[in-house]
PDB file of N, CA and C in Angstrom:
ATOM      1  N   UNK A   1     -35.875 188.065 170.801  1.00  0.00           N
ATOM      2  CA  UNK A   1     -35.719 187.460 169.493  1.00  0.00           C
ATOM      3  C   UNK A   1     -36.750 186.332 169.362  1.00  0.00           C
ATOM      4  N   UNK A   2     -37.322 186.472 168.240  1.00  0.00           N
ATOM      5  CA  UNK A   2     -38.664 185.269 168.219  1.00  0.00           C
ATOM      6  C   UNK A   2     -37.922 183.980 167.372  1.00  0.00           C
ATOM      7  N   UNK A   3     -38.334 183.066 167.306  1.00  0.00           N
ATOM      8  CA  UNK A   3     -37.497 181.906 166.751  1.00  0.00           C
ATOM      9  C   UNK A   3     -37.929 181.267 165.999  1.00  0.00           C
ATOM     10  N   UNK A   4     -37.828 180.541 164.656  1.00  0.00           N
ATOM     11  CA  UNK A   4     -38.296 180.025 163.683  1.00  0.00           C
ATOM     12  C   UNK A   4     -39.627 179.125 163.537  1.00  0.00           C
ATOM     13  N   UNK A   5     -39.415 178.286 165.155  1.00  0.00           N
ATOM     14  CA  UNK A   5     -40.323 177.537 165.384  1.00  0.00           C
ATOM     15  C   UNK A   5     -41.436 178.375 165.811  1.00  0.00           C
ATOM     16  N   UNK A   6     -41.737 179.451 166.223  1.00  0.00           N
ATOM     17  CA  UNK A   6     -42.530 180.203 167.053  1.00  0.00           C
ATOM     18  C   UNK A   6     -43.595 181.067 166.211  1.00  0.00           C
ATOM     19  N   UNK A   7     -42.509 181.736 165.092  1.00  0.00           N
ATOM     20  CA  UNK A   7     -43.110 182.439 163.863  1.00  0.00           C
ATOM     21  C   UNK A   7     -43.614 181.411 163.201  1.00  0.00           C
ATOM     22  N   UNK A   8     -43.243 180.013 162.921  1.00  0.00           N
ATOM     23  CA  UNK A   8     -43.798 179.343 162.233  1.00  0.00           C
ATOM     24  C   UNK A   8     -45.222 178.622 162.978  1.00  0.00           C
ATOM     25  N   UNK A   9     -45.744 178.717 163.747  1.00  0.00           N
ATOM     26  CA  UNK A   9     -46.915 178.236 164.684  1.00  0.00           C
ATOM     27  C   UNK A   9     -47.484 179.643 164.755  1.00  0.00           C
ATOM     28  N   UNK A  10     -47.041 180.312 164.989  1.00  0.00           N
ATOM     29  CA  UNK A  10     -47.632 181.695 164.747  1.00  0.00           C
ATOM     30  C   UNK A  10     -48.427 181.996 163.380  1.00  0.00           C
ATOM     31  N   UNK A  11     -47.472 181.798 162.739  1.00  0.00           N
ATOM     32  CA  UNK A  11     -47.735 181.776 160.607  1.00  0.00           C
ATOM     33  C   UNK A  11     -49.192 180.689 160.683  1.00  0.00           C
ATOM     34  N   UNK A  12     -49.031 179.421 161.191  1.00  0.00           N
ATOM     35  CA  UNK A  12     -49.961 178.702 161.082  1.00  0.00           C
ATOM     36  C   UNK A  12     -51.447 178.948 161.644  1.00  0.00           C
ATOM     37  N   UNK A  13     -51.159 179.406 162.630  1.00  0.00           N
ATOM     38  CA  UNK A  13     -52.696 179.953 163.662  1.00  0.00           C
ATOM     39  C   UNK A  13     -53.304 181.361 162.928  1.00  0.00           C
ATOM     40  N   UNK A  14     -52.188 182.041 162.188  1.00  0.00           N
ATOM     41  CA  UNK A  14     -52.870 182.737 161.357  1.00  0.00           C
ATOM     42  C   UNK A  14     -53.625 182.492 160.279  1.00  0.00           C
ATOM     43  N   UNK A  15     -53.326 181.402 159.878  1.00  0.00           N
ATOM     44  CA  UNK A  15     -53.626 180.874 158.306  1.00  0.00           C
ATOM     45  C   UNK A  15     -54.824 179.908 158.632  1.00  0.00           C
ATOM     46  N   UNK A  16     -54.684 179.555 159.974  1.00  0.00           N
ATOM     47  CA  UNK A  16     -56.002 178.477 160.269  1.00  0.00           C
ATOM     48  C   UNK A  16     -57.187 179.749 160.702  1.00  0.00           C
ATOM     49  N   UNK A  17     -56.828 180.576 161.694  1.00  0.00           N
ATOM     50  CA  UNK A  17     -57.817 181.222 161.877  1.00  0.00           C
ATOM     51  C   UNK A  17     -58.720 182.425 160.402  1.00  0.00           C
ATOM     52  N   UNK A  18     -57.885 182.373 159.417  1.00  0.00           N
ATOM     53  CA  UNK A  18     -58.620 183.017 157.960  1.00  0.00           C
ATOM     54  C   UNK A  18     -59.305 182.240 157.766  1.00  0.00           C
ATOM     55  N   UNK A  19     -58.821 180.805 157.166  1.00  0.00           N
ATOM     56  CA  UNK A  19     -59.404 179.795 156.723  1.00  0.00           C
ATOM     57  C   UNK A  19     -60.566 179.648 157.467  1.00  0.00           C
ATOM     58  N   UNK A  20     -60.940 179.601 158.859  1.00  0.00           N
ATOM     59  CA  UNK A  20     -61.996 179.042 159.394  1.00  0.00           C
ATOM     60  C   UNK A  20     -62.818 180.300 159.110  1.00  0.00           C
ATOM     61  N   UNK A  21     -62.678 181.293 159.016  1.00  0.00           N
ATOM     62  CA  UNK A  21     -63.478 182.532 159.574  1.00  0.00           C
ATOM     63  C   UNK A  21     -63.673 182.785 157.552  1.00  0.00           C
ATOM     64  N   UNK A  22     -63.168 182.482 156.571  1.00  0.00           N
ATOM     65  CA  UNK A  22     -63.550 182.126 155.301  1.00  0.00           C
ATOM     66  C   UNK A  22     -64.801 181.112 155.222  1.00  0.00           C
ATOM     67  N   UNK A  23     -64.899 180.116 155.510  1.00  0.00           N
ATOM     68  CA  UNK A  23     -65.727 179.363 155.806  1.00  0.00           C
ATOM     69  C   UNK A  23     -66.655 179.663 156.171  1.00  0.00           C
ATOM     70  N   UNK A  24     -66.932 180.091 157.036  1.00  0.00           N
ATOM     71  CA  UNK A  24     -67.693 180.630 158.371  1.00  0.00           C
ATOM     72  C   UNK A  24     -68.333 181.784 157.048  1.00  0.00           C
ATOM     73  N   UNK A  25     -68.207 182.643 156.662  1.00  0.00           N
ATOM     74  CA  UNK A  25     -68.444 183.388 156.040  1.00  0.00           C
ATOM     75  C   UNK A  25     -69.306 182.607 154.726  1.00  0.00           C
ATOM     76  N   UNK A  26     -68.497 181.964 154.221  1.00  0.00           N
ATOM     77  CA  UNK A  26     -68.991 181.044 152.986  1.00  0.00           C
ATOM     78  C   UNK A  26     -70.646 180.512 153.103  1.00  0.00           C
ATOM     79  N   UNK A  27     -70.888 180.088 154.318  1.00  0.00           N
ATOM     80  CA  UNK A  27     -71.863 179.299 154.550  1.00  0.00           C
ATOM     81  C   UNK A  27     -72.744 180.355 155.471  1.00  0.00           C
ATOM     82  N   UNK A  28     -72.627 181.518 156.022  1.00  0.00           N
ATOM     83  CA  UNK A  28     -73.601 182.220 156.555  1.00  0.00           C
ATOM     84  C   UNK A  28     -73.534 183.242 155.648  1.00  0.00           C
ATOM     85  N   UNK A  29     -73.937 183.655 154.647  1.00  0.00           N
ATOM     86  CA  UNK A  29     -73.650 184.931 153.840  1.00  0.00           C
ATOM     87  C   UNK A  29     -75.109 185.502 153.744  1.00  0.00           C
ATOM     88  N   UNK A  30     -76.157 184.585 154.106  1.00  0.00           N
ATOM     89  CA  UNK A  30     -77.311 185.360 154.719  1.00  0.00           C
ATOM     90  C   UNK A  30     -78.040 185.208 153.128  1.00  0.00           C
ATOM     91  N   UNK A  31     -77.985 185.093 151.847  1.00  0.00           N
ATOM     92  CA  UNK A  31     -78.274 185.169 150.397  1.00  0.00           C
ATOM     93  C   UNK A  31     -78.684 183.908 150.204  1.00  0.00           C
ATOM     94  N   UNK A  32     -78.531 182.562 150.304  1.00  0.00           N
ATOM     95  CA  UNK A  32     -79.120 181.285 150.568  1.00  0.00           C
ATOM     96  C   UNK A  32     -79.329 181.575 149.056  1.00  0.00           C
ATOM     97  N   UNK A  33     -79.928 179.920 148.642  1.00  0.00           N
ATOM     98  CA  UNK A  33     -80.136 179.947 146.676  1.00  0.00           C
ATOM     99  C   UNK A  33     -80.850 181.420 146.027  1.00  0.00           C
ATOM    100  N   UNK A  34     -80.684 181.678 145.054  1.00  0.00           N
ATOM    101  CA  UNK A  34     -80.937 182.642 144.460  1.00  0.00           C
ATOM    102  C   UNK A  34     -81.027 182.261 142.986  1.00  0.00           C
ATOM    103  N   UNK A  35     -82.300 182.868 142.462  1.00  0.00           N
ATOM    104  CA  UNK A  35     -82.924 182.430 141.066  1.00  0.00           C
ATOM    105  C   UNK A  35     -81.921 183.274 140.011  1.00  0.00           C
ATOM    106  N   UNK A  36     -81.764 183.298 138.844  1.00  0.00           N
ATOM    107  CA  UNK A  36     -80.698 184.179 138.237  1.00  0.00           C
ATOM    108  C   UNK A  36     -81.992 185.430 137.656  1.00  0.00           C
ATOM    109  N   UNK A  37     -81.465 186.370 137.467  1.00  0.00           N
ATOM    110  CA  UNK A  37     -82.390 187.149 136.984  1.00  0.00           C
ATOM    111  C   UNK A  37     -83.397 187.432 135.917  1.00  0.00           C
ATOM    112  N   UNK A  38     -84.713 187.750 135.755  1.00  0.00           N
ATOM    113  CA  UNK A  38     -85.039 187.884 135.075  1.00  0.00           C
ATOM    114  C   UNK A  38     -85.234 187.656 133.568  1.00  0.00           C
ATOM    115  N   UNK A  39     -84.422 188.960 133.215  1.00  0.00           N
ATOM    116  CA  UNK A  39     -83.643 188.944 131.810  1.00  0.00           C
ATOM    117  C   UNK A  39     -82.506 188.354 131.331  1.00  0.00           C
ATOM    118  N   UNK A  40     -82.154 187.123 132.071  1.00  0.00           N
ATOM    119  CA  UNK A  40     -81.629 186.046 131.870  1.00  0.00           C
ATOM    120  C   UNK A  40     -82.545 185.249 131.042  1.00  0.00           C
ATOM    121  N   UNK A  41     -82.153 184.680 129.948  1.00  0.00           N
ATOM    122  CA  UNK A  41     -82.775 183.568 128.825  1.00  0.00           C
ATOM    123  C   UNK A  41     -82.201 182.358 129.806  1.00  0.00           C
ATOM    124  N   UNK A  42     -82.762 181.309 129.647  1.00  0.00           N
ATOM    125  CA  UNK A  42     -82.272 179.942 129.756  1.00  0.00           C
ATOM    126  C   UNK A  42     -81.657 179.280 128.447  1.00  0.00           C
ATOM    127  N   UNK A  43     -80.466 179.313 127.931  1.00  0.00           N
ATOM    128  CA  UNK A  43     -79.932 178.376 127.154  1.00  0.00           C
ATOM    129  C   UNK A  43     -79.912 177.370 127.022  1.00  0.00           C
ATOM    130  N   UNK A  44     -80.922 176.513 126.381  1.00  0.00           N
ATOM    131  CA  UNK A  44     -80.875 174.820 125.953  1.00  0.00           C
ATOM    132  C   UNK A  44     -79.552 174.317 125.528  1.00  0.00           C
ATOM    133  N   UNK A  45     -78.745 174.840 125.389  1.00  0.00           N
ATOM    134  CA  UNK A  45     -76.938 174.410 124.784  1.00  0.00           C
ATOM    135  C   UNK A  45     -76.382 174.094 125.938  1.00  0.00           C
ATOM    136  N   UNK A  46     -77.111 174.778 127.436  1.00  0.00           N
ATOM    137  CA  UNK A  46     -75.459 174.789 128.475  1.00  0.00           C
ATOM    138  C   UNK A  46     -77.136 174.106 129.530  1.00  0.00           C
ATOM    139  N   UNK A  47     -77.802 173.499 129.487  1.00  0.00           N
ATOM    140  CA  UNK A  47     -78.522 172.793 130.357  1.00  0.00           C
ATOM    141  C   UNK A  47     -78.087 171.877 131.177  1.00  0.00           C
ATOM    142  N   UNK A  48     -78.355 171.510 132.435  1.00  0.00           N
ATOM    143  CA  UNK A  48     -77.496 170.684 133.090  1.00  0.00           C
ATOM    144  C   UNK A  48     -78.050 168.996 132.360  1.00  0.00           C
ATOM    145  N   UNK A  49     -77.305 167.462 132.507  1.00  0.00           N
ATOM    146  CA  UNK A  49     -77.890 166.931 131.780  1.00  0.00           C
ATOM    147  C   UNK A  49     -79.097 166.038 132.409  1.00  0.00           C
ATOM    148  N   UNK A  50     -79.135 166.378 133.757  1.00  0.00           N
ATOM    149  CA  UNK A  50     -80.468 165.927 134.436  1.00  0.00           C
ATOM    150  C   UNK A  50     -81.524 166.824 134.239  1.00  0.00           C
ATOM    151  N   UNK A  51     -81.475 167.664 133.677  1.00  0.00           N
ATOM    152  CA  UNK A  51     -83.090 168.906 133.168  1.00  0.00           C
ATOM    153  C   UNK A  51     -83.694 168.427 131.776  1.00  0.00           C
ATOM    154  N   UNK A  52     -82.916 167.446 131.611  1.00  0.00           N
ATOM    155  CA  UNK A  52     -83.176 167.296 129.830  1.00  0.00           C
ATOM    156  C   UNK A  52     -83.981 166.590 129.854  1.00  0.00           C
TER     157      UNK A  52
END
């Protein structure tokens, strides 16, 4: 019989080990900045307000 405290440290090491390995993922995704495409217009309405 497993016990509340056990599943619950269990529950947790699961939830830490996604989280880290989310991360981990987040920041090596190998794609680094990326220009938007092409046939993308630049909209003067939605400019950030340091480009102005």
């Amino acid at each position: 019989m497993i016990t509340a405290m056990t599943f619950l440290l269990l529950l947790l090491a699961v939830a830490v080990l996604l989280s880290a390995d989310t991360v981990r993922r987040v920041f090596t995704d190998g794609r680094g900045p990326q220009r938007p495409p092409v046939s993308h217009f630049q909209d003067p309405d939605f400019l950030a307000p340091t480009t102005r």
